[in-house]
C-alpha atoms as a PDB file:
ATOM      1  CA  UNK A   1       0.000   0.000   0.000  1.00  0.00           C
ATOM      2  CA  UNK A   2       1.077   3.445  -0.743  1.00  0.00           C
ATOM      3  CA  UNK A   3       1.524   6.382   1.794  1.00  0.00           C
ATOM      4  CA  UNK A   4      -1.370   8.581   2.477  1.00  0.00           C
ATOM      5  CA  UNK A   5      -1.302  12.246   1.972  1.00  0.00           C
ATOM      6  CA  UNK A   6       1.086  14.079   4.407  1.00  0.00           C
ATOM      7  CA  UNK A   7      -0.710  16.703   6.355  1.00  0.00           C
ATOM      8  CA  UNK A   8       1.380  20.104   5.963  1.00  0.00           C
ATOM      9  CA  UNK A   9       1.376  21.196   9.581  1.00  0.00           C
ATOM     10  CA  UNK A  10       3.872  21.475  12.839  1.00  0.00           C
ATOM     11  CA  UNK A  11       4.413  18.251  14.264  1.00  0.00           C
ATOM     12  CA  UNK A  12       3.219  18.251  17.565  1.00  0.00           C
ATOM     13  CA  UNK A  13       5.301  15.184  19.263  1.00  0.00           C
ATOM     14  CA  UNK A  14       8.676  16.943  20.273  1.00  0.00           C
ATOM     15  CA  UNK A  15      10.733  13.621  19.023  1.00  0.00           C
ATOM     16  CA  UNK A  16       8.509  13.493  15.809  1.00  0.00           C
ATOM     17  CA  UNK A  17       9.321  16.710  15.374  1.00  0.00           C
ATOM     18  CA  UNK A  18      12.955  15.895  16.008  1.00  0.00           C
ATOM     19  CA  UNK A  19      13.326  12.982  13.356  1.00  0.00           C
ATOM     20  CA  UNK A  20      11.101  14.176  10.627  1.00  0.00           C
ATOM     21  CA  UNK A  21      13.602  17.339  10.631  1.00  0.00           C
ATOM     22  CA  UNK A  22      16.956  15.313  10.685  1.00  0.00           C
ATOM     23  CA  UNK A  23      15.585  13.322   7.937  1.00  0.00           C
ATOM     24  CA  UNK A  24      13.730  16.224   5.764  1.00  0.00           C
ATOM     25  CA  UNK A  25      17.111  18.155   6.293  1.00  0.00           C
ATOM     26  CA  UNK A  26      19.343  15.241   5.039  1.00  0.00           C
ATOM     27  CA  UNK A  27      17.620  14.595   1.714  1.00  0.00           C
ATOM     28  CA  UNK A  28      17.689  18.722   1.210  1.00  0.00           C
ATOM     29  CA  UNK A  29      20.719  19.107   1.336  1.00  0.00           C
ATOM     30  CA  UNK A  30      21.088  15.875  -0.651  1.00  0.00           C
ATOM     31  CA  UNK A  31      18.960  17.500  -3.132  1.00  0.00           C
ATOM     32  CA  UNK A  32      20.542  20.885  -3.614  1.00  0.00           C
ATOM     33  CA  UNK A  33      24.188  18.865  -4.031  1.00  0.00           C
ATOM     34  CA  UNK A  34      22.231  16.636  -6.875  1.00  0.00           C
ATOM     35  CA  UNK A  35      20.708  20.235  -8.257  1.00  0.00           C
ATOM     36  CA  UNK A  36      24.529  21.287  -8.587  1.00  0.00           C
ATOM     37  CA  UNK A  37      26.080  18.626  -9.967  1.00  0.00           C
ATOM     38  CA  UNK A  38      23.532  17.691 -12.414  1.00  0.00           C
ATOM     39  CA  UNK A  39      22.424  21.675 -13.780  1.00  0.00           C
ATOM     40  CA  UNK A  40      26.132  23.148 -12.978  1.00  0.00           C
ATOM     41  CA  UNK A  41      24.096  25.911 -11.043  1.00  0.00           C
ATOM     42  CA  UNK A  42      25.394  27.563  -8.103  1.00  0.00           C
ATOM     43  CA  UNK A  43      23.485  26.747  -5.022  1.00  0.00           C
ATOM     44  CA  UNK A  44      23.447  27.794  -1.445  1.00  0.00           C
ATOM     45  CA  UNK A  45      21.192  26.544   1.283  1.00  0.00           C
ATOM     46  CA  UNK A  46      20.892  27.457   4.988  1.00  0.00           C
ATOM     47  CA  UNK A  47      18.984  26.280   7.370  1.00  0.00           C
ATOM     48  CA  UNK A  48      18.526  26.676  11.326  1.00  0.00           C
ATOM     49  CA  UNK A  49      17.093  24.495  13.629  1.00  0.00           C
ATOM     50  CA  UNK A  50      15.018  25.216  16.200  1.00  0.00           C
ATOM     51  CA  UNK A  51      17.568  25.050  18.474  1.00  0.00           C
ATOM     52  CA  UNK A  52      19.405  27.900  16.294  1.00  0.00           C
ATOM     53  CA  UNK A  53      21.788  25.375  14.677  1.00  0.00           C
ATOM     54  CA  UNK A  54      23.351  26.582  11.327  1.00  0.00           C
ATOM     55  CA  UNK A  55      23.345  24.024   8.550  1.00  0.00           C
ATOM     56  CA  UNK A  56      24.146  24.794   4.862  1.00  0.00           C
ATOM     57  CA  UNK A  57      25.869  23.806   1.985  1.00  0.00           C
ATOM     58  CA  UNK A  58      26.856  25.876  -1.302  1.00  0.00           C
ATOM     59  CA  UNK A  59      28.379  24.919  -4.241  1.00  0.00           C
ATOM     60  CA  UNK A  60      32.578  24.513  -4.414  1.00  0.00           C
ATOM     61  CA  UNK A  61      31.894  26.182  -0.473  1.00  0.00           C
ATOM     62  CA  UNK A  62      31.768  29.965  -1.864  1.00  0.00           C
ATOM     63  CA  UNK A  63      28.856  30.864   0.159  1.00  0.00           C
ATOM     64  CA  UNK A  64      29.977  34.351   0.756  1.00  0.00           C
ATOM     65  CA  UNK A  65      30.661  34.516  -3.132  1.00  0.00           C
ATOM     66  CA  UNK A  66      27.318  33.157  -3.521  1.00  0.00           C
ATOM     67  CA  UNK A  67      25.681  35.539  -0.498  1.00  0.00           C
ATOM     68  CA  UNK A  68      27.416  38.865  -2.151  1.00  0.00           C
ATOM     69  CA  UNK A  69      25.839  38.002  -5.595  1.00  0.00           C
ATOM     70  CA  UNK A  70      22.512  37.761  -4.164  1.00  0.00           C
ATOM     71  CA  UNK A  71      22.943  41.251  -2.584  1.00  0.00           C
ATOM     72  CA  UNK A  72      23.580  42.581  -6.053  1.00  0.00           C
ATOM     73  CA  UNK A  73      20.740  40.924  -7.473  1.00  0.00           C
ATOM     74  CA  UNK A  74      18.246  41.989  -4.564  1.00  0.00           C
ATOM     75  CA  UNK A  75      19.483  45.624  -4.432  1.00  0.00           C
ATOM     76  CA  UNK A  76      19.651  46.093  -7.810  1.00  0.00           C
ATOM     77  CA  UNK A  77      16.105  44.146  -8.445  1.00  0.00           C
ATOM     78  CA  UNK A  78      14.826  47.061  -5.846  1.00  0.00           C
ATOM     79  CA  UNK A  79      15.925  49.469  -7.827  1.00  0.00           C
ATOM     80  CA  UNK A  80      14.393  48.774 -10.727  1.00  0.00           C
ATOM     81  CA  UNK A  81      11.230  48.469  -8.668  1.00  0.00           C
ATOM     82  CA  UNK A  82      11.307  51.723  -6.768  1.00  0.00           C
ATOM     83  CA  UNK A  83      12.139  53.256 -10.523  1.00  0.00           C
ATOM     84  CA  UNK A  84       8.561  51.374 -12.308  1.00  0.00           C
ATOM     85  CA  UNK A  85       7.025  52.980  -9.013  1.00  0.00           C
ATOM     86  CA  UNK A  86       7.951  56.146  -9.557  1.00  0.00           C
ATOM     87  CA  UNK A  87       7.291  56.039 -13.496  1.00  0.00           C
ATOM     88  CA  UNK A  88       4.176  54.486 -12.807  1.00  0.00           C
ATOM     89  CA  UNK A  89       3.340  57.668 -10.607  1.00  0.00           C
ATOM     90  CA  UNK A  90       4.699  60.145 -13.207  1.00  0.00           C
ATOM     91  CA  UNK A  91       2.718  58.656 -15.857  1.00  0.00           C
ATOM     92  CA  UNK A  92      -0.770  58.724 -13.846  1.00  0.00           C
ATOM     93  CA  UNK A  93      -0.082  62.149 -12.977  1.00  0.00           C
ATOM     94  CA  UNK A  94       0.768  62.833 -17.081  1.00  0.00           C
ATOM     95  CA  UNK A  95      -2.155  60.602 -18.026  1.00  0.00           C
ATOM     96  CA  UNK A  96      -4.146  63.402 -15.562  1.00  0.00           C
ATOM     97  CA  UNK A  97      -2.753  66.306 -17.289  1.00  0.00           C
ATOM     98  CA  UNK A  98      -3.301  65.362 -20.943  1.00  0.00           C
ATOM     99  CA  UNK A  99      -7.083  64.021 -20.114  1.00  0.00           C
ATOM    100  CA  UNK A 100      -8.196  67.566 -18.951  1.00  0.00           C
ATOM    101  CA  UNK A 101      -6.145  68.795 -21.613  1.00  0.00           C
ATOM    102  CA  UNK A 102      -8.368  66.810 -24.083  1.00  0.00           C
ATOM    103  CA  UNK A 103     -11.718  67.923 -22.572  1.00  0.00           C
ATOM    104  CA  UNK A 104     -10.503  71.891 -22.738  1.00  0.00           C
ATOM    105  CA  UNK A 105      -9.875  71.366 -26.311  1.00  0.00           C
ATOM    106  CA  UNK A 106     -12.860  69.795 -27.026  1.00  0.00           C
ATOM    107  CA  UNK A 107     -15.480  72.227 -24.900  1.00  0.00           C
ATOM    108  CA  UNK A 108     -13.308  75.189 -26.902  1.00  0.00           C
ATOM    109  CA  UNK A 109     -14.011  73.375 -30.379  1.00  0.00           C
ATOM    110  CA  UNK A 110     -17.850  72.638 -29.193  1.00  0.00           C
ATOM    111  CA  UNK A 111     -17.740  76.936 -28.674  1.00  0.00           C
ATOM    112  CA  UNK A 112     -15.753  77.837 -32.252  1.00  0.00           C
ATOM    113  CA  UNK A 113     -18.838  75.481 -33.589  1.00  0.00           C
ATOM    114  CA  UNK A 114     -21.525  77.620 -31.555  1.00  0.00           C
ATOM    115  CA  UNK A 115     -22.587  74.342 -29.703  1.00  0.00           C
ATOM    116  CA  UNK A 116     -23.026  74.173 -26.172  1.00  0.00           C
ATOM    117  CA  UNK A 117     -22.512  78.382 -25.460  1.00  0.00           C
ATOM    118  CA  UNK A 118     -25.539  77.996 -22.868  1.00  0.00           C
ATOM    119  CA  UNK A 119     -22.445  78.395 -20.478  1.00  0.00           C
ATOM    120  CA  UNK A 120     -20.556  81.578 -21.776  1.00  0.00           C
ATOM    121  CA  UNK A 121     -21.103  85.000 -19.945  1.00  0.00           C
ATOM    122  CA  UNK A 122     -21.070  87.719 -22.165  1.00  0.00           C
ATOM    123  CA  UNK A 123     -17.270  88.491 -21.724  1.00  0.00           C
ATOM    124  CA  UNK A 124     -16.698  84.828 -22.969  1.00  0.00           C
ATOM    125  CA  UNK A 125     -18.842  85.336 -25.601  1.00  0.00           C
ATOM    126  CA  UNK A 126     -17.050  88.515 -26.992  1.00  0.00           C
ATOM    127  CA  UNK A 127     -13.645  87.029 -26.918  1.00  0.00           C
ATOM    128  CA  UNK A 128     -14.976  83.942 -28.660  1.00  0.00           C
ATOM    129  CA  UNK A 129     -16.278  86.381 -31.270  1.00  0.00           C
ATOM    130  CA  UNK A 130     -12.875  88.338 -31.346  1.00  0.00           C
ATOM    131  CA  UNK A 131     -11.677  85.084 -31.567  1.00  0.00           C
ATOM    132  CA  UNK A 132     -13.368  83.949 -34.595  1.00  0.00           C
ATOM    133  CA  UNK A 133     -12.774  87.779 -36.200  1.00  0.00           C
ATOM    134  CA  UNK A 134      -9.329  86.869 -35.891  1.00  0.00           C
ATOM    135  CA  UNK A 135      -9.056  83.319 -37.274  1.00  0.00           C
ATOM    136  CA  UNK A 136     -11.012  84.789 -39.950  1.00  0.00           C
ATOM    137  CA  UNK A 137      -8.331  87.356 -41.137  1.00  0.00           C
ATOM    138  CA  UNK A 138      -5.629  84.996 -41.172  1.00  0.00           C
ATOM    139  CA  UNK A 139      -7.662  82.871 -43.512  1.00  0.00           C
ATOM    140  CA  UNK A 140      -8.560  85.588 -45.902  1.00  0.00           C
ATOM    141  CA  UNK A 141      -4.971  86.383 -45.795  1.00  0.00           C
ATOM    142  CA  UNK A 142      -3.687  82.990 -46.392  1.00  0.00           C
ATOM    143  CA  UNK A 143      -6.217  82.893 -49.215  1.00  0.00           C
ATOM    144  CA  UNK A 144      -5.506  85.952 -50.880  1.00  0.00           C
ATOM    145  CA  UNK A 145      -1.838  84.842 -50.717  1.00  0.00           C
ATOM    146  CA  UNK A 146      -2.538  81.851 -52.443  1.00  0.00           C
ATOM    147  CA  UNK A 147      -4.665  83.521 -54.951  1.00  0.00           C
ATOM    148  CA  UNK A 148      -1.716  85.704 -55.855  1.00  0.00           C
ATOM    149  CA  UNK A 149       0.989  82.893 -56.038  1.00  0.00           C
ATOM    150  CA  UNK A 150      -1.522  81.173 -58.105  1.00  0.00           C
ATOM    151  CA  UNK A 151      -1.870  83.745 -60.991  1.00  0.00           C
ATOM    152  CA  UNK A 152       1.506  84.476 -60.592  1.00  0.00           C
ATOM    153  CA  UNK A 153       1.915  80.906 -61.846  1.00  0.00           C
ATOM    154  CA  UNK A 154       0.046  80.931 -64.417  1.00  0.00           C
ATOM    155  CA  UNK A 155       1.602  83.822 -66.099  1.00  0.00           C
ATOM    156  CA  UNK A 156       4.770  82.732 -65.992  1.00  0.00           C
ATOM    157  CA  UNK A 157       3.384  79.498 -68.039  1.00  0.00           C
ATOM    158  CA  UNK A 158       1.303  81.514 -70.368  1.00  0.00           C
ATOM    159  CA  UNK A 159       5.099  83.490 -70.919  1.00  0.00           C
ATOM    160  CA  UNK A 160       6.647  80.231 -71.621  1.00  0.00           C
ATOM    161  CA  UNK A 161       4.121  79.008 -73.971  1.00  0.00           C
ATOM    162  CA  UNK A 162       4.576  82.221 -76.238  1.00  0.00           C
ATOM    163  CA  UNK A 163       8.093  82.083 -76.286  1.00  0.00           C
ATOM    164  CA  UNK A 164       7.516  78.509 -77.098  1.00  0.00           C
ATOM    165  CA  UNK A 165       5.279  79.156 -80.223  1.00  0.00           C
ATOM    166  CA  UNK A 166       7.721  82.007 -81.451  1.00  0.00           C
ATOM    167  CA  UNK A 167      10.731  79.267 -81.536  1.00  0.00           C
ATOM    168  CA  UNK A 168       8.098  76.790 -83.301  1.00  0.00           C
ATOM    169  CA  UNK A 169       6.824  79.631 -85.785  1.00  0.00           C
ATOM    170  CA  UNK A 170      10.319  80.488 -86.525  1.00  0.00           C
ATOM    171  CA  UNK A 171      11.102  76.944 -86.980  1.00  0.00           C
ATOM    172  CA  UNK A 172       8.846  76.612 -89.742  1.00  0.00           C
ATOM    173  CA  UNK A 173       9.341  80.001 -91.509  1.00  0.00           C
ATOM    174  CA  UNK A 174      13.078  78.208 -91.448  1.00  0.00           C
ATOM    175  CA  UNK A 175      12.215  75.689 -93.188  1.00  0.00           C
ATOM    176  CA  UNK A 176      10.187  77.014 -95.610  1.00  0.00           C
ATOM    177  CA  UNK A 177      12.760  79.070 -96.808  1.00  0.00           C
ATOM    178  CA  UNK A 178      14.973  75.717 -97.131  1.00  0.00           C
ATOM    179  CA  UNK A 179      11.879  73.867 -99.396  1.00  0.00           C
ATOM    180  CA  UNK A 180      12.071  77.320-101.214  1.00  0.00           C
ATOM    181  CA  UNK A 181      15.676  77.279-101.838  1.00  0.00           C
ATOM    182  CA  UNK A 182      15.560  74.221-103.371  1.00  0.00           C
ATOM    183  CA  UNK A 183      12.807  73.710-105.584  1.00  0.00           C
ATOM    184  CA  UNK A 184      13.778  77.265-106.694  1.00  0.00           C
ATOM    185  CA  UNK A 185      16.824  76.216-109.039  1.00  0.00           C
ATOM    186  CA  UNK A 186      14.715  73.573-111.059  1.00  0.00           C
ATOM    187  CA  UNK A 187      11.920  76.285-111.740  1.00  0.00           C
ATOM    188  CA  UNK A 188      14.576  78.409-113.563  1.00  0.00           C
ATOM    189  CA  UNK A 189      16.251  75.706-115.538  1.00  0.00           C
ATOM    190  CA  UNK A 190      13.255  74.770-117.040  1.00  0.00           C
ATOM    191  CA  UNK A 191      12.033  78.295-117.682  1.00  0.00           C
ATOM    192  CA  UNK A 192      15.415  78.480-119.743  1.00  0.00           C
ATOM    193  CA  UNK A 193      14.859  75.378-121.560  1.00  0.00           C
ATOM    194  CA  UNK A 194      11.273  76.720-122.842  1.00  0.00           C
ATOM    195  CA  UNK A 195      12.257  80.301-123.996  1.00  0.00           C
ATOM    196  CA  UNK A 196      15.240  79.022-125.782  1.00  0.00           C
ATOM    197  CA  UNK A 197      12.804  76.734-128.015  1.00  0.00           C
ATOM    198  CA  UNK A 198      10.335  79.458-128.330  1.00  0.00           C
ATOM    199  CA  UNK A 199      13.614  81.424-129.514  1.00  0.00           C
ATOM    200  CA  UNK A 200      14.301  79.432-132.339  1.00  0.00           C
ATOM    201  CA  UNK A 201      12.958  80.188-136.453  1.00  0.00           C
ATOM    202  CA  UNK A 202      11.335  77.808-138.408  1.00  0.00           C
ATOM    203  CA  UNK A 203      12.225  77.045-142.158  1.00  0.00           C
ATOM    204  CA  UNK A 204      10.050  76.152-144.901  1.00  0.00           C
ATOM    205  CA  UNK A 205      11.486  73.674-147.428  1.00  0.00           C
ATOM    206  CA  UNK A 206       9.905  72.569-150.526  1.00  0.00           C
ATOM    207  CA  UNK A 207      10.179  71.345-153.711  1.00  0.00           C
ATOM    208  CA  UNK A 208      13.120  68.683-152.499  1.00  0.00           C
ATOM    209  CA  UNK A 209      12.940  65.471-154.873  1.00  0.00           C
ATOM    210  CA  UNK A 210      11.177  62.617-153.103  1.00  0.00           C
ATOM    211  CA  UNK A 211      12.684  60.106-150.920  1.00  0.00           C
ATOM    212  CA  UNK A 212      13.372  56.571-151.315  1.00  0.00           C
ATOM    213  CA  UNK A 213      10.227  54.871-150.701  1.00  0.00           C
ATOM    214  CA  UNK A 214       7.471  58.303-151.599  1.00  0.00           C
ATOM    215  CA  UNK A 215       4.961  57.936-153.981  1.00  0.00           C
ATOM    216  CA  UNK A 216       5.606  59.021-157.905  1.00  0.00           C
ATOM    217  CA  UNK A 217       1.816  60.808-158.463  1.00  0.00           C
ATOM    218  CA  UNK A 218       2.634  63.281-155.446  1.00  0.00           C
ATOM    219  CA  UNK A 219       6.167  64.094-156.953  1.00  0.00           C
ATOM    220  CA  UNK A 220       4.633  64.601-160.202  1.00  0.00           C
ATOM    221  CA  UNK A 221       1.691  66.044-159.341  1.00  0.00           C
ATOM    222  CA  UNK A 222       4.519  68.794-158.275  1.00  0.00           C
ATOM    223  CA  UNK A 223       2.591  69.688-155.323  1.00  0.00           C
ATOM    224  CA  UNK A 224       5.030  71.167-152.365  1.00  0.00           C
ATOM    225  CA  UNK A 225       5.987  69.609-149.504  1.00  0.00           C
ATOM    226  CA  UNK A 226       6.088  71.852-146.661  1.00  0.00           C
ATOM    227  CA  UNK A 227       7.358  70.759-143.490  1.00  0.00           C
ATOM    228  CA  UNK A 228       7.833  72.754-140.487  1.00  0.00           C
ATOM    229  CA  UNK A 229      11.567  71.988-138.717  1.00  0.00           C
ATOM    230  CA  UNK A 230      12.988  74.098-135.626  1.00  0.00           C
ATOM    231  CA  UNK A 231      16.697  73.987-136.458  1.00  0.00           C
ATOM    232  CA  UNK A 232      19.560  75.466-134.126  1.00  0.00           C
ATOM    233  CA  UNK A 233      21.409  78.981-135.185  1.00  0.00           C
ATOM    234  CA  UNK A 234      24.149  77.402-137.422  1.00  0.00           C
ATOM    235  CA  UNK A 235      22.127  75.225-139.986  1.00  0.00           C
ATOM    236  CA  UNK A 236      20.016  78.023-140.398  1.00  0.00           C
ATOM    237  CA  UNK A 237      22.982  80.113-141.611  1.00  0.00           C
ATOM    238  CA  UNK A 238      24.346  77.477-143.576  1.00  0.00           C
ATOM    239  CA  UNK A 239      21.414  76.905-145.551  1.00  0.00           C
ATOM    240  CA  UNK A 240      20.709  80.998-146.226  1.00  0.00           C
ATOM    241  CA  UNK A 241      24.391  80.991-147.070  1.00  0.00           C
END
């Protein structure tokens, strides 16, 4: 049969008490020398008796090593605790500030949007209206300044778009010229080429004895033959000659 369930509570019986701490206190310590053997952690264990009898162990016997890092730890662990304190403090007193910052803004909004001004005296009210006389001047300002900037804008584009269309209109009055220049040359040759045949005489010549090949009756007939034939400067003098 197993053990039933230990009752946690002080042992009344004196010798009880006596051997259940003897034996609890062996297998601790037997314990903590397993815990640093097996984990290679640093241990340290004390423990008084009733009596006021010290026992402890600590690993490779540096218990004051061991007790000095502790007092880091714990001093420096309440530290750090006294410090999230404090912030914790500082921030509930910021979180404070900002919320009633939040609900001023808001009831002044709720008054530039003539909502909820059951609560304005009549001083309030004419400082809200200076107020708003204000806010409105700066806006007209801002928006005339804009205005300005704006047609400022677009005259300087407008500028640029002329200047623009004078380099493209010049362009083509360039070119122009260039198709001008050079169809120009072929116009004048061939103007040359038709006054020089309208230039030339024509000769009438007759009476010639047929060819090889005519017909006898038009020969003998003895009617002329007159043909029409543009001939150049120097038959024409040979023949008058």
């Amino acid at each position: 049969m197993g053990r039933g369930k230990v009752v946690l509570q002080r042992i009344e019986n004196k010798i009880s008490r006596q051997v259940t701490f003897a034996k609890r206190r062996n297998g601790l310590l037997k314990k903590a020398y397993e815990l640093s053997i097996l984990c290679d952690a640093e241990v340290a264990l004390i423990i008084f008796s009733t009596k006021g009898k010290l026992y402890e162990y600590a690993t490779d016997s540096c218990m004051d090593k061991i007790l000095e890092r502790y007092e880091r730890y714990s001093y420096a662990e309440k530290v750090l605790i006294s410090a999230e304190s404090d912030t914790q403090g500082n921030w509930c007193h910021e979180y404070r500030k900002l919320k009633a910052k939040v609900e001023t803004i808001q009831k002044c909004q709720k008054h530039l949007m003539g909502e909820d001004l059951e609560s304005l005296n009549l001083k309030e009210l004419q400082q809200l209206e200076q107020q708003l006389e204000n806010s409105l001047k700066h806006i007209r300002s801002r928006k005339s300044q804009l205005m300005l900037e704006s047609i400022n804008e677009l005259q300087r584009k407008e500028k640029s778009l002329q200047e623009e269309n004078k380099l493209v209109e010049k362009q083509k009055v360039q070119k122009q010229q260039v198709q001008w220049d050079q169809t120009q040359p072929q116009t004048s040759s061939s103007s040359s080429s038709f006054m020089m045949r309208e230039a030339l005489p024509t000769t009438n010549i007759s009476n010639y004895p047929a060819a090889a090949g005519e017909r006898i009756e038009d020969v003998a007939a003895g009617q002329p033959q007159h043909v029409r034939i543009g001939l150049p400067p120097w038959m024409l003098s040979h023949i008058n000659g």
